[in-house]
N, C-alpha and C. Protein backbone atom coordinates (compact mmCIF):
# COMPACT_ATOMS: atom_id res chain seq x y z
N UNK A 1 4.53 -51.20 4.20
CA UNK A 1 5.25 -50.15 3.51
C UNK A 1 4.32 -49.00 3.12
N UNK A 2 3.17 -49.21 2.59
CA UNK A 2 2.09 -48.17 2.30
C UNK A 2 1.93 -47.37 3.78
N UNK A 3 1.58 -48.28 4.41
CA UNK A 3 0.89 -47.63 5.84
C UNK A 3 2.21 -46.57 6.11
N UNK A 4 3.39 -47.19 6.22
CA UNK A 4 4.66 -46.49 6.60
C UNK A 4 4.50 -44.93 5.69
N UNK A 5 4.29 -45.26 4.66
CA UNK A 5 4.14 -43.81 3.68
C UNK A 5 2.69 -42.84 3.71
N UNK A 6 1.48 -43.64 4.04
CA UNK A 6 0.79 -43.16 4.17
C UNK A 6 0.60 -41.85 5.61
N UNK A 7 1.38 -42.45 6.74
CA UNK A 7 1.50 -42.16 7.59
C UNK A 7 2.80 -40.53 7.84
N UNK A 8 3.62 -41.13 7.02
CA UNK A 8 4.78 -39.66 6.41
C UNK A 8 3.87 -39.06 5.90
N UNK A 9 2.78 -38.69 4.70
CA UNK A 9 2.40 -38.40 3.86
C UNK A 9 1.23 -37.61 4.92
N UNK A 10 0.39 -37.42 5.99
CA UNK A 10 -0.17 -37.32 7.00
C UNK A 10 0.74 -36.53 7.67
N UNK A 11 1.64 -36.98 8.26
CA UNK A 11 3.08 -35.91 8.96
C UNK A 11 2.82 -34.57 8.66
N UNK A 12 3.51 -34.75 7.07
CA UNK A 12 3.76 -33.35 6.20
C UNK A 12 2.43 -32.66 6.30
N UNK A 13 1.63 -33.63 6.15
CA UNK A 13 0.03 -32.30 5.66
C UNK A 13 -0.14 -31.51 6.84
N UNK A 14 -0.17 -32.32 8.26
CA UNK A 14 -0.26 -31.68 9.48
C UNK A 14 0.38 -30.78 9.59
N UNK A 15 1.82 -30.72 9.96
CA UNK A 15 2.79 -29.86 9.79
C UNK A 15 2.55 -29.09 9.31
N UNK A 16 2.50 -28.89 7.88
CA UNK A 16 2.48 -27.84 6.76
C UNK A 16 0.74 -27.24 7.32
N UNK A 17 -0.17 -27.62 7.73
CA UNK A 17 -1.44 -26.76 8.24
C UNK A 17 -0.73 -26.09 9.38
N UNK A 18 -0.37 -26.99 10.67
CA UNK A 18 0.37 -25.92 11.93
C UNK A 18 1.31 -24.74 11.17
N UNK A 19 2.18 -24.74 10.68
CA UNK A 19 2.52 -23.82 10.23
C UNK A 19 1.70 -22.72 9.49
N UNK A 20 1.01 -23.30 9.07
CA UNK A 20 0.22 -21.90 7.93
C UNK A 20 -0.40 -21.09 9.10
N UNK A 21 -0.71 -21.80 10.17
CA UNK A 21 -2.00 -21.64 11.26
C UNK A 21 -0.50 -20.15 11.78
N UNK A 22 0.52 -20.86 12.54
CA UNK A 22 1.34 -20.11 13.33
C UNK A 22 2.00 -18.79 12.41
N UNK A 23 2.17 -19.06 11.57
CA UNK A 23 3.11 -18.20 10.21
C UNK A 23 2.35 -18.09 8.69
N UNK A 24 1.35 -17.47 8.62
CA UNK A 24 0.72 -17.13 7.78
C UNK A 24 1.60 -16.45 6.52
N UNK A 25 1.58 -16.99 5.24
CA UNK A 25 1.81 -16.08 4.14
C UNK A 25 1.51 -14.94 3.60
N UNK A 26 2.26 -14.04 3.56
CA UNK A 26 1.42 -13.12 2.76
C UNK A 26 0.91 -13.31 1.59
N UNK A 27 -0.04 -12.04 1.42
CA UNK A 27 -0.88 -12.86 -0.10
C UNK A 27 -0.42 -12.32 -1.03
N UNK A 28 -0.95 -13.27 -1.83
CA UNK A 28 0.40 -12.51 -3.16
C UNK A 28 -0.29 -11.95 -4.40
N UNK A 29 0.05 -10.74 -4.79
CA UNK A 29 -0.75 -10.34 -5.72
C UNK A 29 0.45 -9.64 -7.25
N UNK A 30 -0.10 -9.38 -8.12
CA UNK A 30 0.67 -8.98 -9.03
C UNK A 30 1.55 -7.42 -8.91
N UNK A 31 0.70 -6.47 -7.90
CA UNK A 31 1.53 -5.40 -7.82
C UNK A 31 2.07 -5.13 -6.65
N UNK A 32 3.53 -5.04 -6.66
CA UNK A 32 4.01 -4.93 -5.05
C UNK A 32 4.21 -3.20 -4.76
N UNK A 33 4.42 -2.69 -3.52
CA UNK A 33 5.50 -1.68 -3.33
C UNK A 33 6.53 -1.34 -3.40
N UNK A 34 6.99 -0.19 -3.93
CA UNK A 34 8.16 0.00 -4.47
C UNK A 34 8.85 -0.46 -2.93
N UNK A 35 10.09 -0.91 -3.04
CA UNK A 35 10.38 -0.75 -1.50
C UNK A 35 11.82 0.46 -1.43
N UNK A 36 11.93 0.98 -2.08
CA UNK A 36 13.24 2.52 -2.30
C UNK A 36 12.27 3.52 -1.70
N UNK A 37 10.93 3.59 -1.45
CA UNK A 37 10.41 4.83 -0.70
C UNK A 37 10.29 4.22 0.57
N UNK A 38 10.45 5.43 1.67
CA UNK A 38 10.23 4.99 2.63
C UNK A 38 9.33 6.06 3.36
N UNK A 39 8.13 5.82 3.84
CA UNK A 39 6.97 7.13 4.11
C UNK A 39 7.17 7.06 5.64
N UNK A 40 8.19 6.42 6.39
CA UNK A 40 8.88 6.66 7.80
C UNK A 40 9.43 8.22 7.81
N UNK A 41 9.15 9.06 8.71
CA UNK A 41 9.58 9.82 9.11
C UNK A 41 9.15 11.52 7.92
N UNK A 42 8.76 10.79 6.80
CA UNK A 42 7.85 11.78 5.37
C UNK A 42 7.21 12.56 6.01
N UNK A 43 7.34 14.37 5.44
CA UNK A 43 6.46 15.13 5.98
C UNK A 43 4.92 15.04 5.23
N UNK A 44 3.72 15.20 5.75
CA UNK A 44 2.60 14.60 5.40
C UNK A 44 1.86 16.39 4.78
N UNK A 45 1.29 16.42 3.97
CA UNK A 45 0.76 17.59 3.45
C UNK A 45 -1.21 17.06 3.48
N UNK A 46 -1.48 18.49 3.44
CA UNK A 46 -2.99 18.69 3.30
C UNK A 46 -3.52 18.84 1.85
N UNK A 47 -4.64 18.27 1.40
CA UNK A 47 -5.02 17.93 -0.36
C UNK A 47 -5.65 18.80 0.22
N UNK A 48 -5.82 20.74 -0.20
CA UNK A 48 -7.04 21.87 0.22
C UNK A 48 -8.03 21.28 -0.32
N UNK A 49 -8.65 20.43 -1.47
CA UNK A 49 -9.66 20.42 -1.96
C UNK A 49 -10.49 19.29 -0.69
N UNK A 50 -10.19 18.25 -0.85
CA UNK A 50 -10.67 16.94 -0.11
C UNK A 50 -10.11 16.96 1.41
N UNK A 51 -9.10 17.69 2.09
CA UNK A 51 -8.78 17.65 2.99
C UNK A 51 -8.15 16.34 3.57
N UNK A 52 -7.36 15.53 2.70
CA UNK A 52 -6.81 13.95 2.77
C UNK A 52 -5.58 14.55 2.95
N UNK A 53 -4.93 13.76 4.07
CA UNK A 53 -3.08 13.93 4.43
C UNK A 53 -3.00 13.02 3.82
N UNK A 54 -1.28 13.51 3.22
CA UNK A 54 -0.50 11.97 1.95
C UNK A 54 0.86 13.02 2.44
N UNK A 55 1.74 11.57 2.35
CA UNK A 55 3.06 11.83 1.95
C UNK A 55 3.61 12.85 1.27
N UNK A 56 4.39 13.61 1.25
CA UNK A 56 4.83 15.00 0.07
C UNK A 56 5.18 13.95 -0.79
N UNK A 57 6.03 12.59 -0.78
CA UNK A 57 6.81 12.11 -2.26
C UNK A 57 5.11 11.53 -3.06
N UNK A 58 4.31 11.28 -2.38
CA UNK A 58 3.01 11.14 -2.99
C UNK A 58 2.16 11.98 -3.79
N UNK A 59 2.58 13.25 -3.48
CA UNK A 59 1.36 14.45 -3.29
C UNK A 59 1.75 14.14 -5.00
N UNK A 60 0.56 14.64 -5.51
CA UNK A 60 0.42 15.46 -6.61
C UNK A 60 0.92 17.09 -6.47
N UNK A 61 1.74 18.02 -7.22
CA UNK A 61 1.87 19.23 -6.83
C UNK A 61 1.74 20.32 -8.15
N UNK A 62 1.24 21.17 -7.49
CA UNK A 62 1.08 22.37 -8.49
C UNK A 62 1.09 24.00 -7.80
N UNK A 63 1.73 24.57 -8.62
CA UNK A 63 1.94 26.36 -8.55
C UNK A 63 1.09 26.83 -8.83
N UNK A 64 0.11 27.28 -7.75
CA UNK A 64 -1.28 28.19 -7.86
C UNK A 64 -1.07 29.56 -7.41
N UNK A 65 -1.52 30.69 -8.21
CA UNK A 65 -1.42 32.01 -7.97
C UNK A 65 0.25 31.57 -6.90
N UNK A 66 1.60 31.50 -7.27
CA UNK A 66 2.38 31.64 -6.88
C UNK A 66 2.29 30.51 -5.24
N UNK A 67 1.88 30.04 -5.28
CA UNK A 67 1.69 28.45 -3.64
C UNK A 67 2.41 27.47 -4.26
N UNK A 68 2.79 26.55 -3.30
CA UNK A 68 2.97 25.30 -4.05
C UNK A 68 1.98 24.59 -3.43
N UNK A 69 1.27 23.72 -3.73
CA UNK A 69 -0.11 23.05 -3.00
C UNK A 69 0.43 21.94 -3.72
N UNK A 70 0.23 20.82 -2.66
CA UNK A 70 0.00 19.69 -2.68
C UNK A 70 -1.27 18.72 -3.01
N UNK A 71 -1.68 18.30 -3.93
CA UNK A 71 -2.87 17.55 -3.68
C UNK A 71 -2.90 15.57 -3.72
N UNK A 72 -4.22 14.97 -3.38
CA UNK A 72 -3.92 13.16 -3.24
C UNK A 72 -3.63 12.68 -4.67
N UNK A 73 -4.49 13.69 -5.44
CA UNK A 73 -4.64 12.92 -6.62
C UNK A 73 -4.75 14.19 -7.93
N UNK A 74 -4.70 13.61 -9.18
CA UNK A 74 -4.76 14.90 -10.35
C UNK A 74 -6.19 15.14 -10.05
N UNK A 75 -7.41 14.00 -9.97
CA UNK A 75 -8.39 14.40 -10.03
C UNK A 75 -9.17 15.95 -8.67
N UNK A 76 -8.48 15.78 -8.06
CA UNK A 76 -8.41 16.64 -6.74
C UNK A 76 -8.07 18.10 -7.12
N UNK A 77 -7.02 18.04 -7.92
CA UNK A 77 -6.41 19.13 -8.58
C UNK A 77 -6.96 19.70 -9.95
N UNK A 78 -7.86 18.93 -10.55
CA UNK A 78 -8.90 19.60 -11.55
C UNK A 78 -10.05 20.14 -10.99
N UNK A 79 -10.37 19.74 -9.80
CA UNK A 79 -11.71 20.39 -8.99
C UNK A 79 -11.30 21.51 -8.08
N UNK A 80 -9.67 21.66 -8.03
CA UNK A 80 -9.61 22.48 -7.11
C UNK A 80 -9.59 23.67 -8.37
N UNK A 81 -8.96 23.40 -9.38
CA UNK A 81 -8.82 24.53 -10.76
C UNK A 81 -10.37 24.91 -10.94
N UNK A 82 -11.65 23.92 -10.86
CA UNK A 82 -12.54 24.29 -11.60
C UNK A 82 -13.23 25.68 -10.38
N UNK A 83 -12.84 25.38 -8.83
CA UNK A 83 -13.21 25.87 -8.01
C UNK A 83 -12.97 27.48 -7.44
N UNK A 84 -11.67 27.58 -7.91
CA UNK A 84 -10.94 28.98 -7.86
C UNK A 84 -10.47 29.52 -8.86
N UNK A 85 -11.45 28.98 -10.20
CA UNK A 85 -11.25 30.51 -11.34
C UNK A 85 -11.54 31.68 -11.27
């Protein structure tokens, strides 16, 4: 009876490795993606300071001398202010 269970008990572990091997989990972490955005088909803008393409629903944005400029990040957008006073 042991051997009989020991032997099920062996089954499952195998199994459950082939699978991990064929169908890997994703890994799981505490912050996911929103999944309501979708950056398929998103027009992509230029950060002038760093020159990084991002998503427009990403961009950081601001009204300079009358532009609308896009930038990656706020920090991008304080160097571009400190740059063209």
């Amino acid at each position: 009876m042991i051997k009989l269970l020991i032997l099920i008990l062996l089954g499952f572990v195998g199994y459950s490795m082939i699978q991990g091997i064929i169908r890997p989990r994703e890994k799981k972490s505490g912050w996911k993606k929103p999944r309501s955005r979708s950056h398929q088909g998103e027009e992509m803008v230029e950060d002038p300071q760093c020159g990084t393409f991002i998503p427009i629903g990403e961009a950081v944005s601001a009204n300079i001398d009358g532009k609308q400029l896009y930038f990656c990040s706020k920090n991008c957008l304080k160097e571009y202010k400190k740059a063209h006073k």
